[in-house]
Protein backbone atom coordinates (compact mmCIF):
# COMPACT_ATOMS: atom_id res chain seq x y z
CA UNK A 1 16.28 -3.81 -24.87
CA UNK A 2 19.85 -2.73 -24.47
CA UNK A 3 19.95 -1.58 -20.60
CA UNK A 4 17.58 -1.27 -18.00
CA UNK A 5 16.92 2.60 -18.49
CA UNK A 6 15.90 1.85 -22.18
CA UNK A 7 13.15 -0.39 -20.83
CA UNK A 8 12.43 2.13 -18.57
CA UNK A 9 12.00 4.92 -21.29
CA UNK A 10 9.88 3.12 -23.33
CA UNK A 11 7.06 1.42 -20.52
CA UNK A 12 4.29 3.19 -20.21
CA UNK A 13 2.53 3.66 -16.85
CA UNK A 14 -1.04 2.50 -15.69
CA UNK A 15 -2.11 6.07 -16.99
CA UNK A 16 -0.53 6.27 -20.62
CA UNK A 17 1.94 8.89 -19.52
CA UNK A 18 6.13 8.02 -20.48
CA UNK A 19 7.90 6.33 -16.94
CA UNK A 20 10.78 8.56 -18.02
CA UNK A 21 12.70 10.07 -14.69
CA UNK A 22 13.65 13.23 -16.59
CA UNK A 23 9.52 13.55 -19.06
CA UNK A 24 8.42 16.15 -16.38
CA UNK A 25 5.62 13.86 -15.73
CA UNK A 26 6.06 13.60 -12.31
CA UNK A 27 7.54 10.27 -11.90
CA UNK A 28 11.12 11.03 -11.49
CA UNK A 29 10.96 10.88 -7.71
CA UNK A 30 8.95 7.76 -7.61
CA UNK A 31 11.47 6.27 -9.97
CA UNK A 32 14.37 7.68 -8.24
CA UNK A 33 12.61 6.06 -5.02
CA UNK A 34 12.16 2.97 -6.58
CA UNK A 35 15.73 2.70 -7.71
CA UNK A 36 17.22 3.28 -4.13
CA UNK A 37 14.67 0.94 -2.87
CA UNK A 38 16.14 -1.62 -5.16
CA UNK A 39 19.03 -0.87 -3.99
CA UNK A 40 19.18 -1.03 -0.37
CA UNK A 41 17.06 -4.43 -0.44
CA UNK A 42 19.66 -5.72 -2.60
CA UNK A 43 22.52 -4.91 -0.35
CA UNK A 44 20.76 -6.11 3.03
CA UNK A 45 19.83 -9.73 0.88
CA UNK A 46 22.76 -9.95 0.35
CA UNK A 47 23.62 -13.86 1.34
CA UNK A 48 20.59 -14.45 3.14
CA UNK A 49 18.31 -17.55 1.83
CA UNK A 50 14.69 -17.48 0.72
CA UNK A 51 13.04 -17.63 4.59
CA UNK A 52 15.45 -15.06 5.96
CA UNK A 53 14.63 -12.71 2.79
CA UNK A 54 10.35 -13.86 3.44
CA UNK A 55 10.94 -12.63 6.84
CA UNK A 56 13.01 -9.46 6.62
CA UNK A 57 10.21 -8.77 3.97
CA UNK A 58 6.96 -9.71 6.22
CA UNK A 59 8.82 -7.44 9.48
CA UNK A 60 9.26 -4.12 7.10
CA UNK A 61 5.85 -4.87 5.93
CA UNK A 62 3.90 -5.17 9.37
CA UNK A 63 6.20 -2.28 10.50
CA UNK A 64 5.30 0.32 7.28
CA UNK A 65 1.45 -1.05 8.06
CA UNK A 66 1.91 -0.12 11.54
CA UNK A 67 3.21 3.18 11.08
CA UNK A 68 1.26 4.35 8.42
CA UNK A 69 3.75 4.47 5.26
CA UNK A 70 2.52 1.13 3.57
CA UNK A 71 -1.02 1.09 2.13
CA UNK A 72 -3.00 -1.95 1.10
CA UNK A 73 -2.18 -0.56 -2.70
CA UNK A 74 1.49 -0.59 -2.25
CA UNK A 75 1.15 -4.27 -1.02
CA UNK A 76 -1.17 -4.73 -4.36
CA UNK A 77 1.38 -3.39 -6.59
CA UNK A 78 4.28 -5.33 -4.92
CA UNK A 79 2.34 -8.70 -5.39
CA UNK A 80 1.46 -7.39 -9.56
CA UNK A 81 5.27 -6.76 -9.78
CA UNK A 82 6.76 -10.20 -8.01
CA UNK A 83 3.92 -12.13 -8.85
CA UNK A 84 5.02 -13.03 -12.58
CA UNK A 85 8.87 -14.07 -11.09
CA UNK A 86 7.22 -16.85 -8.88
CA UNK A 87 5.79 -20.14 -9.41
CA UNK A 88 2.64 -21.76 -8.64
CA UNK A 89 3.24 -22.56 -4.86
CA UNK A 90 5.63 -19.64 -4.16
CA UNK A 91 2.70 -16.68 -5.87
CA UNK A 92 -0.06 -18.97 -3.44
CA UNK A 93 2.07 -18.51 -0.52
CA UNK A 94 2.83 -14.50 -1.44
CA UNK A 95 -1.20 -14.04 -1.66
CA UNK A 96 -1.53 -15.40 1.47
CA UNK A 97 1.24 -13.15 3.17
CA UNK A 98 -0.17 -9.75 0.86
CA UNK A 99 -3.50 -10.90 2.77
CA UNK A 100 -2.03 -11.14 5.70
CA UNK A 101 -0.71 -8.17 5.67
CA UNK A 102 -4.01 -5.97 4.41
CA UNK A 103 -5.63 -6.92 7.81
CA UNK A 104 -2.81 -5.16 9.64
């Protein structure tokens, strides 16, 4: 892996098809979401420590649950992606919050 967009290029999706922005699959704006996503979360983490970062995290959550624009699969594919970066206690205690959050 050189760069990040080589990975990128390379992964496929859950359904076999290239994660390329520009294959004309249909996941440019999802990855062009996803990047801005990253983005923004990075700047407003900025400093903060790993309860502020939990909680700014759990708030957008409940709020997206609230409103409508965060399903139960979104919360699914957020635990598969940070899952893996955890250990032991910290994946236990992000189950318990994705949980937590489904019943919203």
């Amino acid at each position: 892996m050189k760069d990040f967009k080589s990975y990128t290029e390379n992964q496929p999706n859950d359904n076999g098809n290239n994660q390329n922005p520009n294959s004309g699959n249909g996941n440019a704006a999802t990855y062009n979401n996803t990047v801005e996503l990253a983005k923004v979360l990075t700047k407003a983490m900025a400093g903060k420590n790993e309860g502020q970062i939990l909680h700014t995290i759990i708030s957008e959550a409940e709020r997206g649950k609230r409103e409508g624009t965060l399903t139960n699969a979104d919360l699914d594919n957020f635990y598969n992606a940070l899952a893996p970066f955890v250990d032991g206690f910290k994946r236990r205690k992000l189950k318990e919050v994705i949980v937590r959050l489904k019943s919203i």
